[in-house]
N, C-alpha and C. Protein backbone atom coordinates (compact mmCIF):
# COMPACT_ATOMS: atom_id res chain seq x y z
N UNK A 1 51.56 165.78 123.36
CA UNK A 1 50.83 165.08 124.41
C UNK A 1 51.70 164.93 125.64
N UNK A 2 51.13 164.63 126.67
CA UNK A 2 51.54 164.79 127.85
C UNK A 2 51.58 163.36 128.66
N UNK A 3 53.01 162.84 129.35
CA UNK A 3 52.75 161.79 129.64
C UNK A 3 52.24 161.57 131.10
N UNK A 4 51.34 160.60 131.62
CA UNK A 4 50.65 160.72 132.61
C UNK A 4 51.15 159.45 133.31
N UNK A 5 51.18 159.49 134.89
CA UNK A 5 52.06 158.37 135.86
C UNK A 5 51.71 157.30 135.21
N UNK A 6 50.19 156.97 134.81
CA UNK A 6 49.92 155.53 134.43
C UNK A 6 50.37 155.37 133.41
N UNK A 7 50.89 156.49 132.35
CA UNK A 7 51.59 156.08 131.07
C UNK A 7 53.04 155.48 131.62
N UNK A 8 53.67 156.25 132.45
CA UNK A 8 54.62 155.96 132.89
C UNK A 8 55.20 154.52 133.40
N UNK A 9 54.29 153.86 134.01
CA UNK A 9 54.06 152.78 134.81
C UNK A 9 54.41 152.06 133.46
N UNK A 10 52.94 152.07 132.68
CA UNK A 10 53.09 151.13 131.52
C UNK A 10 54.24 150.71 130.43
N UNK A 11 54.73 152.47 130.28
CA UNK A 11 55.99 152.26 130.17
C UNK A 11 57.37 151.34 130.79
N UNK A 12 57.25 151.31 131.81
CA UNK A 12 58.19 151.10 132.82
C UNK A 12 58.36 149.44 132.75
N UNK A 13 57.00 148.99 133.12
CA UNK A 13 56.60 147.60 132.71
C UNK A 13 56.77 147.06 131.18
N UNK A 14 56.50 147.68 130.50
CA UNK A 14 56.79 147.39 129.18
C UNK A 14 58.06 146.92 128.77
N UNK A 15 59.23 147.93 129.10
CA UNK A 15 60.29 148.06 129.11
C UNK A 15 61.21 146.88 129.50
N UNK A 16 60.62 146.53 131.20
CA UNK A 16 60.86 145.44 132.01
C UNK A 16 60.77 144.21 131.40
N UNK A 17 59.77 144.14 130.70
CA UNK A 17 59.20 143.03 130.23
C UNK A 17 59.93 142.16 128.78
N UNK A 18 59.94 143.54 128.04
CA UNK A 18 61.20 143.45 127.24
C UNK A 18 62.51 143.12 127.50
N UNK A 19 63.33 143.69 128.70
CA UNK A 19 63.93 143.66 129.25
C UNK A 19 64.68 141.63 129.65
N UNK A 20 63.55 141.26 129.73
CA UNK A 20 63.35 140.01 130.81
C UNK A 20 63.53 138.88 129.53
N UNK A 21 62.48 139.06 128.73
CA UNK A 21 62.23 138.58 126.88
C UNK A 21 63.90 137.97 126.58
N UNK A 22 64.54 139.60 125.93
CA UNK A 22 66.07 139.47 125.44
C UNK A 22 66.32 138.65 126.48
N UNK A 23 66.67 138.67 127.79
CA UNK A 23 67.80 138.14 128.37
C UNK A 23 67.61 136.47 128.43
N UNK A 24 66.37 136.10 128.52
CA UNK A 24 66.48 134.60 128.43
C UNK A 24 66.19 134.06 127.18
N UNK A 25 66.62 135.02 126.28
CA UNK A 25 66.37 134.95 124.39
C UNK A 25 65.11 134.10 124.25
N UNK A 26 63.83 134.21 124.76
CA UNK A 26 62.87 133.56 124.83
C UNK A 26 62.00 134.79 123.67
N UNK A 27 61.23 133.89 122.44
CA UNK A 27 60.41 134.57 121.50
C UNK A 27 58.85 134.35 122.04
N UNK A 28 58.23 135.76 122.17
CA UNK A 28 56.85 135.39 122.56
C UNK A 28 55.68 135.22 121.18
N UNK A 29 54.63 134.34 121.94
CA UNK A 29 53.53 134.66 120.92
C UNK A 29 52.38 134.60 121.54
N UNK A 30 51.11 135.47 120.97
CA UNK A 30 49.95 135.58 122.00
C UNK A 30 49.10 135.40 120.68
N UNK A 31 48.12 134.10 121.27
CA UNK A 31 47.16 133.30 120.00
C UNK A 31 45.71 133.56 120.78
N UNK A 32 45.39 134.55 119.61
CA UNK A 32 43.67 134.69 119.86
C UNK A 32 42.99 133.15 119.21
N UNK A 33 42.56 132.27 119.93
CA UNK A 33 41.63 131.13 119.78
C UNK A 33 40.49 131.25 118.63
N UNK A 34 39.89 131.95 119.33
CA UNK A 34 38.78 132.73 118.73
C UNK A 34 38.69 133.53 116.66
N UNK A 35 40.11 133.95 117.02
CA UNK A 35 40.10 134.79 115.19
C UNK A 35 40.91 134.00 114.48
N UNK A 36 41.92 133.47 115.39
CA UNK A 36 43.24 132.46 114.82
C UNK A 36 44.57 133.59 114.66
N UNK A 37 44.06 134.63 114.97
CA UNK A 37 45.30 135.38 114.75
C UNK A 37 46.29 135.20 116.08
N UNK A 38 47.71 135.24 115.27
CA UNK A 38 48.46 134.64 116.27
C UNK A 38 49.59 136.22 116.55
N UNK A 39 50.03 136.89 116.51
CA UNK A 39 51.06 138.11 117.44
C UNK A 39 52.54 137.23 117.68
N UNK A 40 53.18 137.59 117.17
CA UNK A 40 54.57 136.98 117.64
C UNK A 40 55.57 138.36 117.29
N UNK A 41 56.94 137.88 118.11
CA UNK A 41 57.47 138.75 118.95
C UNK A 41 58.42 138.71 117.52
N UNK A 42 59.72 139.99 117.58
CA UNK A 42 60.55 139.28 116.93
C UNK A 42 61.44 138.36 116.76
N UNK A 43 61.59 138.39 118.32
CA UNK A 43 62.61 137.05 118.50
C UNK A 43 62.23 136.16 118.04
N UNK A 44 60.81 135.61 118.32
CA UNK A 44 60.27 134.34 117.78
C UNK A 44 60.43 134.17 116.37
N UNK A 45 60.24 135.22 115.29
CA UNK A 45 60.52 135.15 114.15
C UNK A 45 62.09 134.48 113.84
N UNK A 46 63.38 135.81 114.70
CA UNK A 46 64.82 134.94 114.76
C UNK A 46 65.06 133.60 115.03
N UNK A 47 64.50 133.10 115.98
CA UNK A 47 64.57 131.65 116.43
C UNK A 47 64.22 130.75 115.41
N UNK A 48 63.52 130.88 114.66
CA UNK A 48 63.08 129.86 113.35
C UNK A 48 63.75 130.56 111.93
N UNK A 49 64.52 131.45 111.87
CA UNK A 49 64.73 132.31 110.91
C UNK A 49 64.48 132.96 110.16
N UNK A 50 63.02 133.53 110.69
CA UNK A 50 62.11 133.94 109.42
C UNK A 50 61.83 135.52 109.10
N UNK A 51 61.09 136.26 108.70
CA UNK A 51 60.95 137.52 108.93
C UNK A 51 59.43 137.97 108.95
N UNK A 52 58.89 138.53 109.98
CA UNK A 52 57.47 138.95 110.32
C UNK A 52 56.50 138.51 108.55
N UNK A 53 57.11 138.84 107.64
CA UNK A 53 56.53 139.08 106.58
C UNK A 53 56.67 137.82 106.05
N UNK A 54 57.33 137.05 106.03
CA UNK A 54 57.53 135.49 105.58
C UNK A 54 56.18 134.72 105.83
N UNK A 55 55.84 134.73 107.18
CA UNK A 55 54.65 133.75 107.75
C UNK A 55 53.49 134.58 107.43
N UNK A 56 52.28 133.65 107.70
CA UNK A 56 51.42 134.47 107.75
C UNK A 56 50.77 134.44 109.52
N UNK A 57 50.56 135.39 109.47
CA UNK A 57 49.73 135.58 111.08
C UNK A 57 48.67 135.09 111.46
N UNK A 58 47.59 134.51 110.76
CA UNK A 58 46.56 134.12 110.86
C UNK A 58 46.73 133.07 110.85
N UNK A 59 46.23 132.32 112.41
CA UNK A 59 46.82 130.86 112.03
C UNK A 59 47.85 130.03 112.18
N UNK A 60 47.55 129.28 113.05
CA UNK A 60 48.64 128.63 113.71
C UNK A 60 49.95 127.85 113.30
N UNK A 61 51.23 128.38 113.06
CA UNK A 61 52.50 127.89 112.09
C UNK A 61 52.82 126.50 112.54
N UNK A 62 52.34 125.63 114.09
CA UNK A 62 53.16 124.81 114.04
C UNK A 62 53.34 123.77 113.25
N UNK A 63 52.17 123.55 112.16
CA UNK A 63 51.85 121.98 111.59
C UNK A 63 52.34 122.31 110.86
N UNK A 64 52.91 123.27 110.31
CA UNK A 64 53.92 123.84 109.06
C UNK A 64 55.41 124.04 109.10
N UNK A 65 55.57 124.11 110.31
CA UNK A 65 56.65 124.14 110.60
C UNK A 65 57.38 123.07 111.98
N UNK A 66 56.59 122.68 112.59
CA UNK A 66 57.33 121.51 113.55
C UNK A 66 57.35 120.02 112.72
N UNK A 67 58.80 119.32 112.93
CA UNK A 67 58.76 118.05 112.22
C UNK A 67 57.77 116.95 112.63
N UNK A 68 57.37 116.35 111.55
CA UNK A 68 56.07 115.51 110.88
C UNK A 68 56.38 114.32 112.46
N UNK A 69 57.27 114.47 111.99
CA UNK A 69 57.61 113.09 113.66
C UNK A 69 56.99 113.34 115.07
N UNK A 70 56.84 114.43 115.18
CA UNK A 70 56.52 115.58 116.60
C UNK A 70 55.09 115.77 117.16
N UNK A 71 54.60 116.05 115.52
CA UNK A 71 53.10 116.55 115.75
C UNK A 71 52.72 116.25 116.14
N UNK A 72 52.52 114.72 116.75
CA UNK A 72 51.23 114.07 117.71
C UNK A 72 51.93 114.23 119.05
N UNK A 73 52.55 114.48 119.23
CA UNK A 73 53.18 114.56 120.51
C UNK A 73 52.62 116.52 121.18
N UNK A 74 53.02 117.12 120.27
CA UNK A 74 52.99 118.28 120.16
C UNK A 74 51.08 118.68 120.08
N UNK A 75 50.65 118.40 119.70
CA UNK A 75 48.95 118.05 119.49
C UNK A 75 48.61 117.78 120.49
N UNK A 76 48.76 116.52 121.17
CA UNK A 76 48.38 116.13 122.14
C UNK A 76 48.80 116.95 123.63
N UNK A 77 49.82 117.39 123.67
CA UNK A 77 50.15 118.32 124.83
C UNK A 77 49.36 119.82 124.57
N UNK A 78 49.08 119.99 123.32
CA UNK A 78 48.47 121.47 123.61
C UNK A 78 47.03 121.25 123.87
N UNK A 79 46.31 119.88 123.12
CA UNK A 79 45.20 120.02 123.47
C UNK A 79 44.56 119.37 124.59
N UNK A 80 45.49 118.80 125.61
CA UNK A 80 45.67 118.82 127.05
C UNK A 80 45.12 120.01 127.86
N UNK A 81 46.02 120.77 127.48
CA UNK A 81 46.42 122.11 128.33
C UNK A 81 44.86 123.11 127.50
N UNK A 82 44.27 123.12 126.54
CA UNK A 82 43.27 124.04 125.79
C UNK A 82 42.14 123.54 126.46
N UNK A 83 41.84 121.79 126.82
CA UNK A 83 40.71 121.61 127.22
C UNK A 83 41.03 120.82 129.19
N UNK A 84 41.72 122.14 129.34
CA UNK A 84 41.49 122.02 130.44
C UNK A 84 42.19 121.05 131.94
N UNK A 85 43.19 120.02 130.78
CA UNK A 85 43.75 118.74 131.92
C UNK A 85 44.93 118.95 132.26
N UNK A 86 45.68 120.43 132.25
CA UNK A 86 46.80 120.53 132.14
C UNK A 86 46.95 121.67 132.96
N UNK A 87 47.84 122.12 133.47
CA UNK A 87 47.68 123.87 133.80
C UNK A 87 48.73 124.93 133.21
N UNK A 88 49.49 123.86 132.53
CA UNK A 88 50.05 124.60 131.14
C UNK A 88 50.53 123.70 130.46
N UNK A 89 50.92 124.28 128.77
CA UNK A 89 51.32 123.75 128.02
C UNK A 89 53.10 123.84 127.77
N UNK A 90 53.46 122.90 127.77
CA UNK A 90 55.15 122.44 127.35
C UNK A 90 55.58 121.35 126.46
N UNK A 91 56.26 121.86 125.50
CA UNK A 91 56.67 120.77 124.03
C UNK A 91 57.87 120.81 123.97
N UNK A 92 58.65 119.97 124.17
CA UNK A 92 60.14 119.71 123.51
C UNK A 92 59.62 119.15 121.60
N UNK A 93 59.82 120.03 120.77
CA UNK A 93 59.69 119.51 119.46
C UNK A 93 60.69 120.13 118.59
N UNK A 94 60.82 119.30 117.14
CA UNK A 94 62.07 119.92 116.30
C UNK A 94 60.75 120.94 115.33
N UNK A 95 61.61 122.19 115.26
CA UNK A 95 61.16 123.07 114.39
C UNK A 95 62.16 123.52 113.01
N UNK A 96 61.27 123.35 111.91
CA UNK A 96 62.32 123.45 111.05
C UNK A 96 62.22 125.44 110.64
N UNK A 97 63.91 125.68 110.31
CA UNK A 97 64.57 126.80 109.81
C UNK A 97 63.68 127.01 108.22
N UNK A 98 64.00 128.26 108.32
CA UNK A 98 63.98 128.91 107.01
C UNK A 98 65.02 128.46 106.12
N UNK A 99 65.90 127.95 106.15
CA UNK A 99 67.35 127.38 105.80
C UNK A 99 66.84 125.78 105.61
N UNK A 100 65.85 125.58 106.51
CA UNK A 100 65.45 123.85 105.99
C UNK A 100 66.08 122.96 107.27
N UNK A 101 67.40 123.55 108.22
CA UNK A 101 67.65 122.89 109.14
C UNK A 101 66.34 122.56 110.60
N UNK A 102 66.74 121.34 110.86
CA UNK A 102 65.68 121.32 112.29
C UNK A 102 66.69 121.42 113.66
N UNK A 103 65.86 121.94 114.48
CA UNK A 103 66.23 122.62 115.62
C UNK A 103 65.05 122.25 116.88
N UNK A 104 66.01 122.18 118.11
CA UNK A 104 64.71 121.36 119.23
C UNK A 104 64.76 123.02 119.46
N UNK A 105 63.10 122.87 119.77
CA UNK A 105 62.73 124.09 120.77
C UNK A 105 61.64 123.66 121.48
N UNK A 106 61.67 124.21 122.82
CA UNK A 106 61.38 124.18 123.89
C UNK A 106 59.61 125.31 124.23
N UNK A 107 58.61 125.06 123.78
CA UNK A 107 57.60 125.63 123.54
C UNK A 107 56.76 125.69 124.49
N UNK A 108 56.36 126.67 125.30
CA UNK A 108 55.61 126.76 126.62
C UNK A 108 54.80 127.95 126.60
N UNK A 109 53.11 127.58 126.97
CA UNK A 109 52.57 128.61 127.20
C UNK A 109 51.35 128.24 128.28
N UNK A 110 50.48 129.08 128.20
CA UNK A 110 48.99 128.82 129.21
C UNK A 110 47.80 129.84 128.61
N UNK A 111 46.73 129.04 128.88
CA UNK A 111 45.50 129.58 128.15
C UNK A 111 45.44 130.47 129.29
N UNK A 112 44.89 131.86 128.95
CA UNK A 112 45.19 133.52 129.70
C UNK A 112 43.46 133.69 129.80
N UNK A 113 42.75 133.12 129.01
CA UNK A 113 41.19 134.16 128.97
C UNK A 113 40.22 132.68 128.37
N UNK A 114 39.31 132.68 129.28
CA UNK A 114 38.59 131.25 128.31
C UNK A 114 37.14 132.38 128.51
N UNK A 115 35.71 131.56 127.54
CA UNK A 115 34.63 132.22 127.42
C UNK A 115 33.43 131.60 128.85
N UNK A 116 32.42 132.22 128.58
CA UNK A 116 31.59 131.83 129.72
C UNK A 116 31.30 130.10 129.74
N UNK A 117 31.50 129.71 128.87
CA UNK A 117 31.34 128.12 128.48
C UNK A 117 32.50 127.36 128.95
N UNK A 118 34.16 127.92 129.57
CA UNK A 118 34.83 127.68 128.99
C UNK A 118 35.92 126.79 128.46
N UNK A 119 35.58 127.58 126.95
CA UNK A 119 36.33 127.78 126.10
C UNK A 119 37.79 128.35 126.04
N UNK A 120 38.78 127.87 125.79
CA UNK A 120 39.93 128.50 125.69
C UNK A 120 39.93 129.71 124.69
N UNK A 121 40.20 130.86 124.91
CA UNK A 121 40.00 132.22 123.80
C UNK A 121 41.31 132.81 123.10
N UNK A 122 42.06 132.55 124.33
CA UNK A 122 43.59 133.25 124.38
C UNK A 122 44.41 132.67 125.30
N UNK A 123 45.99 132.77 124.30
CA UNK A 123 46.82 131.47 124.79
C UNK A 123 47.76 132.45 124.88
N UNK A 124 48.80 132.06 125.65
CA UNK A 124 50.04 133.32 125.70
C UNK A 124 51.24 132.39 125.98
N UNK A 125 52.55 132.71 125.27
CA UNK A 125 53.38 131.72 125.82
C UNK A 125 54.60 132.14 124.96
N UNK A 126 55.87 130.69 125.10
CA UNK A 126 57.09 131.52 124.80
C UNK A 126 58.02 130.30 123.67
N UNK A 127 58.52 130.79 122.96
CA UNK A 127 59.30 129.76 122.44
C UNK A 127 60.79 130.20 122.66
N UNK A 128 61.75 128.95 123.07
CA UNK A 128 63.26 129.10 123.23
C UNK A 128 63.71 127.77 122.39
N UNK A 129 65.19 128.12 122.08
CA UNK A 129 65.69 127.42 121.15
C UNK A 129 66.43 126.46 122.50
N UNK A 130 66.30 125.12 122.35
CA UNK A 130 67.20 124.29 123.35
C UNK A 130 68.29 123.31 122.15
N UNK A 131 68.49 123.53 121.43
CA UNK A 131 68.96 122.77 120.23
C UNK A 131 70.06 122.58 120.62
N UNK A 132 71.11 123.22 121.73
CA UNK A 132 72.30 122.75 122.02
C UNK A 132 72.36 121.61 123.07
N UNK A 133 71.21 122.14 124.06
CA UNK A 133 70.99 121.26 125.39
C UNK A 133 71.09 119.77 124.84
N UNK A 134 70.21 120.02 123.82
CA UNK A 134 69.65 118.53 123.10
C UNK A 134 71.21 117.40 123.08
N UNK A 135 71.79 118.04 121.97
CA UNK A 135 73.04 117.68 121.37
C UNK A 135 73.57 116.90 122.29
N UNK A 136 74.14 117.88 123.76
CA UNK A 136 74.67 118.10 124.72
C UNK A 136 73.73 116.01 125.35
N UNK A 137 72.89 116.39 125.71
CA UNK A 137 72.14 115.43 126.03
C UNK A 137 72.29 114.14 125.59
N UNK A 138 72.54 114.12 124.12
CA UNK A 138 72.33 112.50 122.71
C UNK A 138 73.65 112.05 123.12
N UNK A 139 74.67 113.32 122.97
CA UNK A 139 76.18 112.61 123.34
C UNK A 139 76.60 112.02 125.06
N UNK A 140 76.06 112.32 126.08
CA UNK A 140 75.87 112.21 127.08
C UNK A 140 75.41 110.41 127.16
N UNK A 141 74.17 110.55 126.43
CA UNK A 141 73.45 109.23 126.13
C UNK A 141 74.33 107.75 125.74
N UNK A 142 74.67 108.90 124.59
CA UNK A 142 76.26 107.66 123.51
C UNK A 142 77.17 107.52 124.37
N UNK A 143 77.76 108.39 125.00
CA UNK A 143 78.62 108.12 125.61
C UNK A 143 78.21 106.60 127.05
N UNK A 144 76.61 107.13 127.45
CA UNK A 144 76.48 106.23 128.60
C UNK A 144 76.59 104.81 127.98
N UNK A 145 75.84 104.49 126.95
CA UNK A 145 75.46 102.96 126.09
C UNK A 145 76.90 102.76 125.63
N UNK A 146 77.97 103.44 125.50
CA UNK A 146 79.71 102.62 124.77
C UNK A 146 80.10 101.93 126.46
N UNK A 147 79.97 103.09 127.95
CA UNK A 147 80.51 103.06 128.69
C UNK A 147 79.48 101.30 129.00
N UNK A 148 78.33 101.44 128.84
CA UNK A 148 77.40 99.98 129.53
C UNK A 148 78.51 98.69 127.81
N UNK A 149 78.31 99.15 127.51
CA UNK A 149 79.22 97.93 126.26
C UNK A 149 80.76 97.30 126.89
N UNK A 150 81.33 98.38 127.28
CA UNK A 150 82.33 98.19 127.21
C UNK A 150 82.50 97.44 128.62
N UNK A 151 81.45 97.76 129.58
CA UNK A 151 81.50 96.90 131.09
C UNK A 151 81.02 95.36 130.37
N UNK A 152 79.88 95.49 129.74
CA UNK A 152 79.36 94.13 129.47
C UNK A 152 80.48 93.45 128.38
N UNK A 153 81.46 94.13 127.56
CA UNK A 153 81.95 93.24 127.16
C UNK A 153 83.40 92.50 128.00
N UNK A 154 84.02 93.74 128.64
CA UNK A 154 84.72 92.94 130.06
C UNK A 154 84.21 91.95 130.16
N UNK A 155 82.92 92.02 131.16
CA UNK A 155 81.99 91.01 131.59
C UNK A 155 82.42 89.48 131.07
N UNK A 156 81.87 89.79 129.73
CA UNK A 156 81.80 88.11 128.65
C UNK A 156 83.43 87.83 128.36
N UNK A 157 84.36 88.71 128.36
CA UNK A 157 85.41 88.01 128.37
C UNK A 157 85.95 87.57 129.87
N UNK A 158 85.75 88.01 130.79
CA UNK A 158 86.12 87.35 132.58
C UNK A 158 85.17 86.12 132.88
N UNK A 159 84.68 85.95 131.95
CA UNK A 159 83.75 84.98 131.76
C UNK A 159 83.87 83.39 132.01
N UNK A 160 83.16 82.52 132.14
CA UNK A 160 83.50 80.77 132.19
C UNK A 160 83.55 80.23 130.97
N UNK A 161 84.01 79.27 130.82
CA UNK A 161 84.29 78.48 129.32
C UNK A 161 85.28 78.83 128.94
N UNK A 162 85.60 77.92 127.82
CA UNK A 162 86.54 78.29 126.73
C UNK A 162 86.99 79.52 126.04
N UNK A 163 88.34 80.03 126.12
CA UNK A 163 88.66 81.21 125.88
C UNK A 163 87.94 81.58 124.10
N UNK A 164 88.42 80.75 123.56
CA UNK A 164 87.90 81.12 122.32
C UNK A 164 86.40 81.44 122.17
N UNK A 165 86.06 80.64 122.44
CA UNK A 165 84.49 80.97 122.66
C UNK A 165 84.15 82.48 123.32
N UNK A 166 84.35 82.74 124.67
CA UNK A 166 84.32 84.08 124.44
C UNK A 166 84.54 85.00 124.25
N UNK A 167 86.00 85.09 123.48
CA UNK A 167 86.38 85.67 122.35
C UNK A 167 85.36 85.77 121.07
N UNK A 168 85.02 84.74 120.65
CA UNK A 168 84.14 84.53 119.49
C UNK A 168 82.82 85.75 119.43
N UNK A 169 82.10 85.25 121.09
CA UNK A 169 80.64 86.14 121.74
C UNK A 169 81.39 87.43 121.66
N UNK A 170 82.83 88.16 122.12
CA UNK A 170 82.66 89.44 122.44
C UNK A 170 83.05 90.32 121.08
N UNK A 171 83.67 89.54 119.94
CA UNK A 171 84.16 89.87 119.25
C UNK A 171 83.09 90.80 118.51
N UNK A 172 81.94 90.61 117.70
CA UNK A 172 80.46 91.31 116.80
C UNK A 172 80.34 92.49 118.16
N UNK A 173 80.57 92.43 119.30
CA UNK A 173 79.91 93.56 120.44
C UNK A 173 81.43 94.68 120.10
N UNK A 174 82.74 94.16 120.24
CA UNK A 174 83.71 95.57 120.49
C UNK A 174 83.41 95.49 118.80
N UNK A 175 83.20 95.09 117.66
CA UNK A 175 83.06 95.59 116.44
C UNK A 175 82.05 96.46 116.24
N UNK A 176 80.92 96.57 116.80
CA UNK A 176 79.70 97.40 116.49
C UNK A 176 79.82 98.45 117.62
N UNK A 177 81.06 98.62 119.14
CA UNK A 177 80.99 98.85 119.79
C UNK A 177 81.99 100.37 118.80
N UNK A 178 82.65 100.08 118.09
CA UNK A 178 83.89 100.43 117.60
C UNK A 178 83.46 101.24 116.15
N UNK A 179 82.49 100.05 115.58
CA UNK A 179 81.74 100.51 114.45
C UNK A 179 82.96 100.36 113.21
N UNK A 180 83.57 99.19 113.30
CA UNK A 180 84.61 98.70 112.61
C UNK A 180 83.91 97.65 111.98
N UNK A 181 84.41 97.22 110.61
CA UNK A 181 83.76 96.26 109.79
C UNK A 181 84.92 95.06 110.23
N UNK A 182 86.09 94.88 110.74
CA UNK A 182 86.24 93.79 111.54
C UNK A 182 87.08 94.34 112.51
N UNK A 183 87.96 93.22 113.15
CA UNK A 183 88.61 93.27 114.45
C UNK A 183 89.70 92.10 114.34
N UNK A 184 90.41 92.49 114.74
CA UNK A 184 91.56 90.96 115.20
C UNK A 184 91.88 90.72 116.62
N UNK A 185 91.87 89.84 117.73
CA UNK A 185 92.13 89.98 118.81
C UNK A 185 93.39 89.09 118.96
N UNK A 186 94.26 89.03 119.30
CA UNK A 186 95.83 88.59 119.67
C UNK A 186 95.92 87.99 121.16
N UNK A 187 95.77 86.68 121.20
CA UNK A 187 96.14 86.16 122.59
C UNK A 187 97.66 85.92 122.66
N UNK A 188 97.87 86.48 123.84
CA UNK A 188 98.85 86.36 124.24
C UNK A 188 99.34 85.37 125.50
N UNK A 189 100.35 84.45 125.47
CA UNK A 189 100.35 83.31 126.22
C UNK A 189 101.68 84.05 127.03
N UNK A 190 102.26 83.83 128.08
CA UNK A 190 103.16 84.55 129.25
C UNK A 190 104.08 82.94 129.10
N UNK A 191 103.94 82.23 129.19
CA UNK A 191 104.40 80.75 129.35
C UNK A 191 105.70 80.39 128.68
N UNK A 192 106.52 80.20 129.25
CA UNK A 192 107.66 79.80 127.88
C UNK A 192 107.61 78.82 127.32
């Protein structure tokens, strides 16, 4: 057979497209509404660890695979975006591994084809793994809530009243601050 410019093109685009996929390690999937059959890429399979043949295609994996904690969150944003109040769909949710580990991924798509009524028919969209961002993010967090502790417990010791006393108040805050089951604090007097 003979290849013709428009094969070419399609080619070309194809390629591109692929091309674009790998580099932002983004896994696609394209969900017919209508049959339930869902098309996923292979990446998308890598990203959750699975192999084309593991899942089944028919039928939407997330309630099987995104954590039980998520789903209404995850529910509610897609069926936003399916009936219409959204102009696309985006989920930060944990998806669990073939291995059993959970992992945040970052789930984004948009309804592509609705019916004369419409109906959403066909959904097209991408899944990426953000599971480091996350991490990156919680410790960021911890780190902000020790740094607000450690001002507020300054705070209660520069404090009015009786030294002991707020010694006493700051003492349970640098222990849980510390995550020590106790503490000793040592006053020290300058005075001869």
């Amino acid at each position: 057979t003979t290849t013709t410019p428009f094969d070419m093109v399609v080619l070309n685009n194809l390629d591109r497209y692929q091309l674009a996929l790998d580099a932002v390690e983004e896994g696609l999937w394209d969900w017919n509404l209508t049959s339930g059959h869902v098309e996923r890429s292979e990446r998308w399979f890598q990203l959750v660890g699975y192999a084309a043949k593991d899942l089944d295609s028919e039928g939407d994996l997330r309630d099987q695979l995104v954590h039980p904690d998520d789903l209404e969150l995850m529910h509610a944003a897609l069926q936003a975006h399916l009936q219409g109040d959204t102009p696309f769909y985006a989920c930060e949710v944990r998806w669990r591994t073939r291995k059993g580990a959970w992992r945040w991924m970052l789930e984004r798509g948009r309804v592509v084809q609705r019916d004369a009524a419409g109906r959403a028919v066909r959904m097209v969209g991408t899944l990426q793994d953000i599971n480091r961002r996350r991490r990156r993010e919680n410790r960021l967090k911890q780190q902000f809530r020790r740094l607000m502790a450690v001002k507020e417990i300054g705070e209660m010791i520069r404090g009015t009243g009786p030294l002991e006393g707020r010694f006493a108040d700051t003492c349970p805050r640098i222990r849980d601050l510390l995550n020590a089951d106790r503490i000793m604090m040592v006053r020290f007097d300058p005075s001869p």
